[in-house]
Protein backbone atom coordinates (compact mmCIF):
# COMPACT_ATOMS: atom_id res chain seq x y z
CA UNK A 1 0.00 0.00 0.00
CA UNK A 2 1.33 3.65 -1.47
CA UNK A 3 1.87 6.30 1.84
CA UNK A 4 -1.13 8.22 -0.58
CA UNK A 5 -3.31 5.59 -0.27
CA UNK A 6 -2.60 4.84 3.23
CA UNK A 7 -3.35 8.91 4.14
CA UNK A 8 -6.83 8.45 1.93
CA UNK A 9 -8.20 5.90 3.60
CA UNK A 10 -7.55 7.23 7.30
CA UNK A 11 -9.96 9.40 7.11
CA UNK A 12 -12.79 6.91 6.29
CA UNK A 13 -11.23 4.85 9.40
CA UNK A 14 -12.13 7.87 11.64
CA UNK A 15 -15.47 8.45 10.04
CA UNK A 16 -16.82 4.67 10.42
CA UNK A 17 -15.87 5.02 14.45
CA UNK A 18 -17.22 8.62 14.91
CA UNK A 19 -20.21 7.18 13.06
CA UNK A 20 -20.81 4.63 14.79
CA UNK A 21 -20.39 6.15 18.35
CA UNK A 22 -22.75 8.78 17.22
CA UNK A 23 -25.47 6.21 16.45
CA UNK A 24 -24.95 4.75 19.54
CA UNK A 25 -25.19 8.00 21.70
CA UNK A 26 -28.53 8.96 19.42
CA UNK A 27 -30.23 4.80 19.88
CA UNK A 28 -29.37 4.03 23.39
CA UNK A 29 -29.00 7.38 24.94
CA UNK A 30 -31.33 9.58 23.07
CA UNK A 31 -28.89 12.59 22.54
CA UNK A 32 -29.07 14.89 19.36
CA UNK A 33 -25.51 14.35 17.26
CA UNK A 34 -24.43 15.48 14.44
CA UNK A 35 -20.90 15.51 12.56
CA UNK A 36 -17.77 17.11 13.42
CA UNK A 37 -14.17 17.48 11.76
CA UNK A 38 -11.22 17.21 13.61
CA UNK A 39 -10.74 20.68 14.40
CA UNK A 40 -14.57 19.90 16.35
CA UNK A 41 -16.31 22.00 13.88
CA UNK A 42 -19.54 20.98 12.03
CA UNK A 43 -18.08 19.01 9.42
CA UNK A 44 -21.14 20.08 7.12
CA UNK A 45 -20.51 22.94 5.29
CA UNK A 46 -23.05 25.80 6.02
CA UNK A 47 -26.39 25.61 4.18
CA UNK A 48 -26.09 29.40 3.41
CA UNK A 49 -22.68 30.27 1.83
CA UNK A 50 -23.73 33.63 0.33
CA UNK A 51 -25.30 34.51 3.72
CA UNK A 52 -28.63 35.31 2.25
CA UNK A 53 -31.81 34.26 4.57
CA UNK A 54 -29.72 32.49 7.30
CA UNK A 55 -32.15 30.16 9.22
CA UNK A 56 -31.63 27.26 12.14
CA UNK A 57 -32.77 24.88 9.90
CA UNK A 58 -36.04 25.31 8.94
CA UNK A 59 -35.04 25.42 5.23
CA UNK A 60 -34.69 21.70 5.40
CA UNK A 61 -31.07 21.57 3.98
CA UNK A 62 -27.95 20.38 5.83
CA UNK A 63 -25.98 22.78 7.20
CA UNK A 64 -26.86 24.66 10.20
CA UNK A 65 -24.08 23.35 12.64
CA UNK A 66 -25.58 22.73 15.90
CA UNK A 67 -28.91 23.13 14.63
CA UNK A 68 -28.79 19.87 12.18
CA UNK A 69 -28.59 17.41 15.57
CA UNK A 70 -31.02 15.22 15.86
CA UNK A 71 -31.44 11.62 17.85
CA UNK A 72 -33.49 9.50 14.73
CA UNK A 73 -31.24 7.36 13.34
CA UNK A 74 -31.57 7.91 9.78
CA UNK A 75 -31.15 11.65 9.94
CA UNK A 76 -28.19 10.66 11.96
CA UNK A 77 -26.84 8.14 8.98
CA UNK A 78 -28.06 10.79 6.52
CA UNK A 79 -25.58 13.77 7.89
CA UNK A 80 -22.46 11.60 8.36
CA UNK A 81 -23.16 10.72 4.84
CA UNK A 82 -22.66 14.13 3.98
CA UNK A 83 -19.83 14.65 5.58
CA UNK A 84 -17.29 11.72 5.32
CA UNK A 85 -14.83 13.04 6.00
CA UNK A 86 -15.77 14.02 9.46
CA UNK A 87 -13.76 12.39 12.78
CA UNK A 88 -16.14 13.15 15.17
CA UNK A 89 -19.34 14.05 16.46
CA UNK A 90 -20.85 16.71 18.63
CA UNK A 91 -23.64 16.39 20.95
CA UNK A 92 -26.90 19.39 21.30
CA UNK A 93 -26.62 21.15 24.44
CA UNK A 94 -30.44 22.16 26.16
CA UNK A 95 -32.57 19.43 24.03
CA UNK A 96 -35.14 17.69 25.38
CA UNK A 97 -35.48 14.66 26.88
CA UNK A 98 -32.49 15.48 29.31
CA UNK A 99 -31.87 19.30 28.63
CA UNK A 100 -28.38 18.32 28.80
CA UNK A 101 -24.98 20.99 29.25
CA UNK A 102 -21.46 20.48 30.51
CA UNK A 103 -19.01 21.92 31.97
CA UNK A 104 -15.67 21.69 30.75
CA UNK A 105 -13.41 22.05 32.85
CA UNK A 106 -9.58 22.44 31.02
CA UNK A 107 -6.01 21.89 32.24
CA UNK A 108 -4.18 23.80 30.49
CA UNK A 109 -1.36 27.29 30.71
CA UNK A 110 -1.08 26.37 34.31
CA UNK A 111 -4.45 26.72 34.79
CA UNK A 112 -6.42 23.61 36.86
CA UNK A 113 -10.39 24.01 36.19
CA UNK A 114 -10.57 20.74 37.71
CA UNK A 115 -9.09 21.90 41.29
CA UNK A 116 -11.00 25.24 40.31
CA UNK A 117 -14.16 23.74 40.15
CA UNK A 118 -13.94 21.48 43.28
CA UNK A 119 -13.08 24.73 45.39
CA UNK A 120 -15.97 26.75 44.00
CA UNK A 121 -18.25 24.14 45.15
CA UNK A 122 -17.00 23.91 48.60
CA UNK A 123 -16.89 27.88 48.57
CA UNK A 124 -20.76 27.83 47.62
CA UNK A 125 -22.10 24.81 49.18
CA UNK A 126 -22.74 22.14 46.65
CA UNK A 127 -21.09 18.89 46.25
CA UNK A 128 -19.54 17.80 42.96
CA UNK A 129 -22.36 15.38 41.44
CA UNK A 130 -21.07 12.15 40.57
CA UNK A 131 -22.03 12.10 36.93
CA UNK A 132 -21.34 10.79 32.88
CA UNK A 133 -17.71 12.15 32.70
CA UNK A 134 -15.53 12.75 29.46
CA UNK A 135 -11.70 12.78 29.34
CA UNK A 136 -11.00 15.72 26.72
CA UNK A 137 -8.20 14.89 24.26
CA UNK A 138 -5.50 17.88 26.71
CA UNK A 139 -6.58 15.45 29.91
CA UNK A 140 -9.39 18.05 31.30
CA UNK A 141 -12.84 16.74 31.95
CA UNK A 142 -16.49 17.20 30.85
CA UNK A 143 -19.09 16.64 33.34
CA UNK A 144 -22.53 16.19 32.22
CA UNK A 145 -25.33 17.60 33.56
CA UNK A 146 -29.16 18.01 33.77
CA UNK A 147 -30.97 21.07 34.01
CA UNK A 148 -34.71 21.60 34.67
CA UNK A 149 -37.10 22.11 31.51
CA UNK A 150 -37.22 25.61 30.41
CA UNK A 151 -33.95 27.06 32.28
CA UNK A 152 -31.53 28.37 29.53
CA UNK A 153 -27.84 27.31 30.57
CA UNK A 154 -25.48 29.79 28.96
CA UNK A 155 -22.33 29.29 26.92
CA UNK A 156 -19.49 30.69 29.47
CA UNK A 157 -15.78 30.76 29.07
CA UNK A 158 -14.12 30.66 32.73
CA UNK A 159 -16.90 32.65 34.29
CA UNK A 160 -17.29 30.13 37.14
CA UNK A 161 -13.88 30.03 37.80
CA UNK A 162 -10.52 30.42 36.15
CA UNK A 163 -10.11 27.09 33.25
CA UNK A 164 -14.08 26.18 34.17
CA UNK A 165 -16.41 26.45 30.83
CA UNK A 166 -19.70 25.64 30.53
CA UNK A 167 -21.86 24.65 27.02
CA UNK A 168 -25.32 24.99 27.22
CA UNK A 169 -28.51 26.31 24.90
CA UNK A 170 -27.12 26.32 21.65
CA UNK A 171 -23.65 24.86 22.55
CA UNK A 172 -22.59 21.36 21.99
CA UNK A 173 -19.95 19.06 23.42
CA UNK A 174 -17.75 16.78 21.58
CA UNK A 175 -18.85 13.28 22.14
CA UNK A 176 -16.90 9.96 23.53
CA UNK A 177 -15.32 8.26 20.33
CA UNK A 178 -14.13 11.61 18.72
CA UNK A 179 -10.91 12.49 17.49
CA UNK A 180 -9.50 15.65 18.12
CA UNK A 181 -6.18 17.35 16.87
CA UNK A 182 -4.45 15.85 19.84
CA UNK A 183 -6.00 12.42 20.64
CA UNK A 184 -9.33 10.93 21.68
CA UNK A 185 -12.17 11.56 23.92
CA UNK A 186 -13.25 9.03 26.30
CA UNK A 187 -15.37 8.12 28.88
CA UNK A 188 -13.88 8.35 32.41
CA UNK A 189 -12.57 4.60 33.52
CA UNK A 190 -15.59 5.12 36.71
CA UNK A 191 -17.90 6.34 34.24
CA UNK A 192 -20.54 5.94 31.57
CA UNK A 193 -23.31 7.79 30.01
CA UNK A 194 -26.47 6.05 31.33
CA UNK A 195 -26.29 8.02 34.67
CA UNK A 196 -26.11 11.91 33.88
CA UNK A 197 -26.85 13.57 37.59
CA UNK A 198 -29.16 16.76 37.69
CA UNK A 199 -27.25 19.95 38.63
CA UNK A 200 -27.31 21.60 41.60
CA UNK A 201 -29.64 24.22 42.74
CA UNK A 202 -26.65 26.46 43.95
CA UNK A 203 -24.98 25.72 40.39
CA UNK A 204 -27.92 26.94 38.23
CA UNK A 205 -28.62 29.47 40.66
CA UNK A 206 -25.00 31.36 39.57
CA UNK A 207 -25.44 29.94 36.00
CA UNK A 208 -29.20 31.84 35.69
CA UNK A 209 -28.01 34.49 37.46
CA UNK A 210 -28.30 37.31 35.19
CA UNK A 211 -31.02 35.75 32.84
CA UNK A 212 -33.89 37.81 35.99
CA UNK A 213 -35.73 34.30 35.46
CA UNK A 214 -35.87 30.89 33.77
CA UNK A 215 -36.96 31.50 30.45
CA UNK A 216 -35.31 35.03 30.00
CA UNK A 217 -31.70 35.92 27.55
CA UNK A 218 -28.93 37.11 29.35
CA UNK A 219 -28.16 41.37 29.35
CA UNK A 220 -24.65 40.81 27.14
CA UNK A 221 -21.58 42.51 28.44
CA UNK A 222 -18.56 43.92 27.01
CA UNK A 223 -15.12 42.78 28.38
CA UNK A 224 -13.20 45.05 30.42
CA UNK A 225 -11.26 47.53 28.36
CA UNK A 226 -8.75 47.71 30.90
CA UNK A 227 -5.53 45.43 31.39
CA UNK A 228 -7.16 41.73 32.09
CA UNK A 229 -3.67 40.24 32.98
CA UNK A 230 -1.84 37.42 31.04
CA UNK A 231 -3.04 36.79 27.38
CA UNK A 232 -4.69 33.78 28.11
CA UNK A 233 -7.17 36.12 30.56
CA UNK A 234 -7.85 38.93 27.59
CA UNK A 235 -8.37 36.01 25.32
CA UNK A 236 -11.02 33.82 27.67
CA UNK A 237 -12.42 37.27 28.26
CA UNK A 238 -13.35 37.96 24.01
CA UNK A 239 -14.26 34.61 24.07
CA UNK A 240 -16.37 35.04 26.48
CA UNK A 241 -17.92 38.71 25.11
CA UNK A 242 -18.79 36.11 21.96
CA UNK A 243 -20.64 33.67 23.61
CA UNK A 244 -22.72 35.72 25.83
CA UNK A 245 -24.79 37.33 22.99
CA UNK A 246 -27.80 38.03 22.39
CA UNK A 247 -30.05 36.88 19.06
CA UNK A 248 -29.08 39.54 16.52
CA UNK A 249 -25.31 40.49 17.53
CA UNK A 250 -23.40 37.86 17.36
CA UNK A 251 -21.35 38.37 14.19
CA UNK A 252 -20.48 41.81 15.29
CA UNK A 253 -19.22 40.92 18.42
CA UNK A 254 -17.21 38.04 16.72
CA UNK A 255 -16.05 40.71 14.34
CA UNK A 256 -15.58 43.82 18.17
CA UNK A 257 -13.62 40.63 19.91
CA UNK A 258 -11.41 39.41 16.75
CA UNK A 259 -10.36 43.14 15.75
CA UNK A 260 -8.97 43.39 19.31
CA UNK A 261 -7.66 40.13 19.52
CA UNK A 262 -5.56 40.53 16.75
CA UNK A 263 -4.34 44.09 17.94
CA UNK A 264 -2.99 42.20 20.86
CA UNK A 265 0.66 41.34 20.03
CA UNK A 266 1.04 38.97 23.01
CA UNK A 267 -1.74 36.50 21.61
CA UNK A 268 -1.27 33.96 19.11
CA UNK A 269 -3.27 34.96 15.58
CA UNK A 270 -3.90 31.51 15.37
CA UNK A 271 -5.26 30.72 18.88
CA UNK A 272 -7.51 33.83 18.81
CA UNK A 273 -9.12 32.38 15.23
CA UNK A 274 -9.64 28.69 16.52
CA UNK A 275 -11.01 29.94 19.57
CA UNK A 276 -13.28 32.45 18.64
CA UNK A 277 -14.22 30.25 15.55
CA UNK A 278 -15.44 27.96 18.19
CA UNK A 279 -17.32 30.18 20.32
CA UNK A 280 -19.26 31.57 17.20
CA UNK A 281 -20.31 27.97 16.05
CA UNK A 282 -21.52 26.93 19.11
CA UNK A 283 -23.52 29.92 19.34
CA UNK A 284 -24.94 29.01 16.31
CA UNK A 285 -22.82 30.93 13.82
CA UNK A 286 -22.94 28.97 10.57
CA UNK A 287 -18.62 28.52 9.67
CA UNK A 288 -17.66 29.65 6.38
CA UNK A 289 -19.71 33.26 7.12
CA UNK A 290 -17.80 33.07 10.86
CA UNK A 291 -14.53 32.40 9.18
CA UNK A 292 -14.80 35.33 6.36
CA UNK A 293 -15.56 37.78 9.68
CA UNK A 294 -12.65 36.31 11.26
CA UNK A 295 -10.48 37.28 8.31
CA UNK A 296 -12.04 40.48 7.81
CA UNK A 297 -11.28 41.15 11.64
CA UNK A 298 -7.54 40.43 11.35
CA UNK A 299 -6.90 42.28 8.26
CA UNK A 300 -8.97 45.21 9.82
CA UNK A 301 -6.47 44.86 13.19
CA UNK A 302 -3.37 44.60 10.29
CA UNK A 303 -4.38 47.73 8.61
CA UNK A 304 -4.82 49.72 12.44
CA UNK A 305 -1.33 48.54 13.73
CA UNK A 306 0.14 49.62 10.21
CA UNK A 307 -0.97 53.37 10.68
């Protein structure tokens, strides 16, 4: 076998296993899946390229990120045969039966969300809930949660607590089975996904905080202008200014965070793109459109730091 013919038929390796654990989340577990690449981006390319009439769906074509998950098993055959080259799959955030979100809680820049996260609890009074648990491919965790009908869980980059995310209504996490640019995810060796814990009351009560009730969209703020610290802080903090929009501003705050990302000479071009990428798909963004804003954003933040 040729090295090009080995390197062609990986991909369809990684496709047949993210396939398959996607149909198994969707039969036995009744979550909403649908494709992702490696990069864990929708792996279907959006349904509206020329950005004319952008829906969530309800044109009926493939294409809407997020918004294409579903739990039937055909549809769920039908989108990774659209996609084949895709290596993963990512899982609806806030769909019913279980109105599922996670937390993700990363290890990463010297940062432990994990340790974060257990001391937050003790400092507000809740236990850790023993719950479905993913190892993430940089050895962080997701924990899985439940949250009541009707409460909208926002999309949060380390507003808990320094290295703790959380992705909720609209979001999506990348399922067990998937392969990401540095390995696999996994279930945790002491857990499974048949036993997903509700959250607790004193976690959705700082998660809903701002939202003034249940069914209500968060007031969106603007990050600090001032000095936020190390890059990694300023960064998390435009992240964060992306995800907590509301319905009608999210490409201009993608295009507000990634002009001043890119001013920034102390963070990485290409960190600020795949992050913010990610935080405007899960919010629902479709990716080519997200991309092209991107762009336009660093070339805007090129021409400012040449005058």
């Amino acid at each position: 076998m040729t090295q090009q013919s080995s390197r062609a038929q990986r991909p369809g390796l990684w496709w047949a296993a993210a396939r398959a654990h996607a149909l198994t989340a969707a039969t036995l577990y009744d979550l909403a899946v649908f494709p992702l690449t490696r990069s864990k981006i929708p792996a279907l390319p959006s349904a509206h390229l020329d950005d004319t009439d952008p829906c969530s769906g309800e044109c009926g074509a493939l294409g809407h990120g997020v918004h294409d998950a579903s739990s039937d098993p055909s549809q769920v055959r039908r989108l990774f045969a659209a996609a084949p080259w895709a290596a993963g799959y990512g899982i609806a955030c806030g769909c019913v039966p279980h109105y599922l979100f996670g937390l993700d809680l990363d290890r990463k820049n010297g940062i432990d969300g994990i340790a974060n996260f257990h001391r937050m609890a003790t400092d507000h009074g809740f236990a850790v809930p023993r719950t479905a648990t993913v190892v993430t491919q940089s050895g962080g965790l997701h924990l899985w949660l439940t949250a009541p009908a009707g409460v909208q869980i926002p999309n949060t980059a380390s507003l808990l607590a320094d290295g703790v995310d959380t992705r909720g209504s609209g979001g999506y996490l990348v399922g067990p089975g998937s392969l990401g640019p540095k390995g696999y995810y996994r279930y945790h060796p002491d857990s499974g996904p048949d036993a997903i814990a509700p959250a607790p009351a004193a976690l959705l009560a700082l998660l809903t905080a701002d939202q003034g009730g249940a069914h209500s969209t968060p007031v969106p703020r603007e990050p600090e202008r001032t000095a936020l610290g190390s890059p990694e802080r300023r960064l998390d903090a435009l992240v964060r200014f992306v995800l907590d929009c509301g319905p009608n501003d999210l490409n201009n705050r993608l295009y507000w965070a990634g002009r001043r990302a890119f001013a920034a000479p102390a963070i990485a071009p290409a960190t600020a793109a795949d992050r913010l990428l990610a935080a405007a798909v899960m919010r629902g963004h479709p990716e080519i459109p997200a991309r092209r804003t991107i762009v336009s954003a660093q070339r805007g933040a090129a021409r400012e730091v040449q005058r």
